[in-house]
Structure formats: structure tokens, C-alpha cells
Protein backbone atom coordinates (compact mmCIF):
# COMPACT_ATOMS: atom_id res chain seq x y z
CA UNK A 1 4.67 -11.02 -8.74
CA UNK A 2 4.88 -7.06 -8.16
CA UNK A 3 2.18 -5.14 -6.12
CA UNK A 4 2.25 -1.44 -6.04
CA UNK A 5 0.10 -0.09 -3.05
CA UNK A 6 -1.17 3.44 -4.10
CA UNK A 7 -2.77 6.10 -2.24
CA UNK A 8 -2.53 10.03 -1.95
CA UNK A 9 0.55 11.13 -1.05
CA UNK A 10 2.99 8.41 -0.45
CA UNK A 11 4.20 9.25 2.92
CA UNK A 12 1.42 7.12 5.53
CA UNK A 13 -0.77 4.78 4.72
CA UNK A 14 0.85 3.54 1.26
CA UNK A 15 4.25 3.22 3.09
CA UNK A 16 2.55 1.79 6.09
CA UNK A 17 1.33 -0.98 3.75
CA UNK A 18 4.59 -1.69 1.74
CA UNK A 19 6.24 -2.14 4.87
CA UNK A 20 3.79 -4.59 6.46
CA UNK A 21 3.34 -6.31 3.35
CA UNK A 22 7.82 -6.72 3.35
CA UNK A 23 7.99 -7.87 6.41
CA UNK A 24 5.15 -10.45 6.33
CA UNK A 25 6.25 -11.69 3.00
CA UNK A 26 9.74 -11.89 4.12
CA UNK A 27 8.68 -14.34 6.78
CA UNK A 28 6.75 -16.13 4.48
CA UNK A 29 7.29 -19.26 1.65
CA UNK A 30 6.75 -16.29 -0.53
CA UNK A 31 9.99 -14.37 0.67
CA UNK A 32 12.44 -13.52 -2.88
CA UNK A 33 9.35 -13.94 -4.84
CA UNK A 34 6.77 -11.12 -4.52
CA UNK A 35 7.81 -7.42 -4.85
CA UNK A 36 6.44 -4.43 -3.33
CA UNK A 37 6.31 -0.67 -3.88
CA UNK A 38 4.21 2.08 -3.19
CA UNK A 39 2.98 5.31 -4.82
CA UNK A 40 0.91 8.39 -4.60
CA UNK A 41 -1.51 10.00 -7.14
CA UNK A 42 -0.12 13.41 -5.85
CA UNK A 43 3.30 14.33 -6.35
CA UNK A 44 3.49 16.95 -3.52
CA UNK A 45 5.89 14.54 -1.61
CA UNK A 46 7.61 13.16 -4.08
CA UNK A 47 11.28 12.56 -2.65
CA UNK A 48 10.15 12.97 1.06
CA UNK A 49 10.38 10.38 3.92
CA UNK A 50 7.15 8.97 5.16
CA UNK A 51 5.32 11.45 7.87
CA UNK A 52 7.23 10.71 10.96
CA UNK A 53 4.05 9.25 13.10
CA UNK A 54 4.13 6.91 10.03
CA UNK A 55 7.55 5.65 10.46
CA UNK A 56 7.18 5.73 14.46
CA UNK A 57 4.23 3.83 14.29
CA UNK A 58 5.56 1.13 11.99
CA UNK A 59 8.86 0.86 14.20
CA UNK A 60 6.45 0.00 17.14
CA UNK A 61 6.06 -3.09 15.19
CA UNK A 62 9.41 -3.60 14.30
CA UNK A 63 8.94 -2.48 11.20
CA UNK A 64 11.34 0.18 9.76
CA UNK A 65 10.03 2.18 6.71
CA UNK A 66 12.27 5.10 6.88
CA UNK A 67 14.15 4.65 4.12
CA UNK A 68 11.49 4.68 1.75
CA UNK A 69 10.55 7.91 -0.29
CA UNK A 70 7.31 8.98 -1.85
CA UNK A 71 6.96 9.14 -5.50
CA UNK A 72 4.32 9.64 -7.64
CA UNK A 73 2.21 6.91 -9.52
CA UNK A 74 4.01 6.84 -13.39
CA UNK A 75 2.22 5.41 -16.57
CA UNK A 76 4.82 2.80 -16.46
CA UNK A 77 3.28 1.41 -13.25
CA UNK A 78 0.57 0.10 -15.33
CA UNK A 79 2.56 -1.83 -16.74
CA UNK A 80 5.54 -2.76 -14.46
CA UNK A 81 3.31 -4.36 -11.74
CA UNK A 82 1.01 -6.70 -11.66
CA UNK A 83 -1.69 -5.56 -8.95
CA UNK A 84 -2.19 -2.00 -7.99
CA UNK A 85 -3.93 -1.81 -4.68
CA UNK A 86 -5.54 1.44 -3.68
CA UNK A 87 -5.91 3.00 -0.23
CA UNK A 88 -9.81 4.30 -0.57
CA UNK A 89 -12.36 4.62 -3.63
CA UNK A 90 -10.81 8.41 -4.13
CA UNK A 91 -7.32 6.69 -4.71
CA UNK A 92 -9.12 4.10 -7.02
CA UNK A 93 -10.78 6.28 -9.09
CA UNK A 94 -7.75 8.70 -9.47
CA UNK A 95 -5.98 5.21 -10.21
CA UNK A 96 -8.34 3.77 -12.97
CA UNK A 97 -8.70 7.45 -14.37
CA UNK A 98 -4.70 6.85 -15.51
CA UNK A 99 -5.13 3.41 -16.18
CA UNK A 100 -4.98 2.23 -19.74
CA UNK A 101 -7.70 0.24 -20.90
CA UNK A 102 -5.88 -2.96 -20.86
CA UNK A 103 -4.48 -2.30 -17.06
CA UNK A 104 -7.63 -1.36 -15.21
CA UNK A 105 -8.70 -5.76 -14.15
CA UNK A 106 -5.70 -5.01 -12.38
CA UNK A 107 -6.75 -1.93 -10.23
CA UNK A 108 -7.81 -2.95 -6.80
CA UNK A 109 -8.80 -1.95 -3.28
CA UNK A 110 -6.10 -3.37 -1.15
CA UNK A 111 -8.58 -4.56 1.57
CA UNK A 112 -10.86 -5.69 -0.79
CA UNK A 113 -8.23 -7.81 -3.17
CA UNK A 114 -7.04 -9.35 0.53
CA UNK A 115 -10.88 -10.90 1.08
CA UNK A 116 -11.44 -8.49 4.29
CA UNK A 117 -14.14 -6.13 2.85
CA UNK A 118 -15.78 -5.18 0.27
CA UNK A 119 -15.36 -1.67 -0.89
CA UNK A 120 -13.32 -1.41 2.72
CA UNK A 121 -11.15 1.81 2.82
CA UNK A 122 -8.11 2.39 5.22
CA UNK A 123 -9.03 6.20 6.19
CA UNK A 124 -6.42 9.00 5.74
CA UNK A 125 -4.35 9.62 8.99
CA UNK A 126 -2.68 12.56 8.24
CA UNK A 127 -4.78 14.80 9.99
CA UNK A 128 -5.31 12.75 13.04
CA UNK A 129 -3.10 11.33 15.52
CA UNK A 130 -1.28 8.06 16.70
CA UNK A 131 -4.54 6.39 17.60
CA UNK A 132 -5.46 6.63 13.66
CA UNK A 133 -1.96 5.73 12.69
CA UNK A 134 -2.35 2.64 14.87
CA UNK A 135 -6.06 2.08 13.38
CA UNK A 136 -4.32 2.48 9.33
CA UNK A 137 -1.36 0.15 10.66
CA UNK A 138 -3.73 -2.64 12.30
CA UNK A 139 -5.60 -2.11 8.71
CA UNK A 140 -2.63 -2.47 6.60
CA UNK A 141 -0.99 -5.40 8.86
CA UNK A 142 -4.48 -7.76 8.64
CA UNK A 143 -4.48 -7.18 4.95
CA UNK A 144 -0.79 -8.19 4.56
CA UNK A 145 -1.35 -10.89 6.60
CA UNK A 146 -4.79 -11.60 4.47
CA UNK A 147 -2.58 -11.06 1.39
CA UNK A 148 0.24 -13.73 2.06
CA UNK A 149 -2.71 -16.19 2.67
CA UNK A 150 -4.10 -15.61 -0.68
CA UNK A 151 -1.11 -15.93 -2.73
CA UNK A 152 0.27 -19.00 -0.47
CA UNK A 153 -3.10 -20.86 -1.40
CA UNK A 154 -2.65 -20.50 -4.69
């Protein structure tokens, strides 16, 4: 299975999620089996690190994201993954605006697809601080962790 976590610009909360999703896959029965990537709608990143409180924040955690680099979501995404889990309803509708007909069942919210909450958003922590980078991270890590569960049972 491939899951491609999208929101604006690739460089917090999408890479904050492809890392936490890694690292609790790796330590799961799903490790080798489930791929993940992540994308922005925007391309104004495109090549860029994540933002540095995004790459501290994660390494708090032990996680280290700081080899990834934005990109920007492709039509081939559609078809190269299998899930394509969105940040916040902005990030879905941009999403599902690209999506060809046949590829839109498989447009998500990324809380939402990991049975946290309905509609639930992780909000945009670019213009805050490292309180909201911790608030997108505890987001992100409880719906990887929410995630593994699901595709463990089945």
C-alpha cells in the first residue's frame, strides 16, 4: 500500500506526517509493506527542506525528517498511490479539484481516514511557533498511530 499525505506547501505538517507515519510503521508488523510520501498543492517549495521548527520538532521525537524535500502534488499521484490524505478541507478541495474522476474515493482527510475526527483538520503552523508545531506533531503522531491500527486490523 502507498499513502501520499498532502497539504500546502510540503515543508511542516505534510513532512511532519510522513515522518511519524515511517517511524510508526517501521516499528510495526506493517514495516517493508506500506509506503509513504508527501506533497504540496503549491509548488513554492518545491526542492526545499522542511521549515526548520518542523524538522526540530520531529527530532524531539526522534524522528529525523531532514532529508526529505517538498515537491508538488503531480497527476501521476492519482494514480501511483493508493490513499491521498489531506492536511485540512482547503488541501482537500485543492486535492479533489486535480483528481480524476476515477481517483477522488481515494481522497481523504488524514485524521478523518485514521477514525479520530470527522472533518478534523491539523491547522497550519507556519505562522506560529513551537507550541503549534508540537500541537501539528501530537496531531500527526495519534493519527499514525490511529493509522497502523487500522491497516493491522485488517
Amino acid at each position: 500500500m502507498k499513502l501520499l499525505v498532502v497539504c500546502l506547501g510540503n515543508i511542516c505538517r505534510s513532512p511532519l506526517a510522513e515522518g511519524a507515519l515511517r517511524e510508526r510503521i517501521a516499528r510495526s508488523p506493517l514495516a517493508g509493506r506500506i509506503q509513504v510520501d508527501s506533497a504540496g498543492t503549491g509548488d513554492w517549495h518545491a526542492g526545499q527542506p522542511p521549515d526548520p521548527r518542523a524538522i526540530a520538532c520531529a527530532r524531539n521525537h526522534g524522528v529525523d525528517i531532514s532529508d526529505l524535500r517538498a515537491r508538488q502534488l503531480r497527476r501521476s499521484d492519482f494514480d501511483d498511490f493508493d490513499w491521498l490524505l489531506c492536511a485540512d478541507r482547503q488541501n482537500l478541495r485543492d486535492v479533489l479539484a486535480q483528481a480524476p474522476a476515477h481517483c477522488r474515493g481515494k481522497v481523504g482527510l488524514l485524521l478523518e481516514w485514521a477514525g479520530m475526527e470527522p472533518g478534523g483538520a491539523i491547522p497550519d503552523p507556519y505562522s506560529g511557533g513551537s507550541k503549534d508545531f508540537e500541537h501539528a506533531w501530537r496531531l500527526v503522531d495519534s493519527a499514525a498511530q490511529a493509522v497502523v491500527a487500522r491497516l493491522c486490523a485488517g
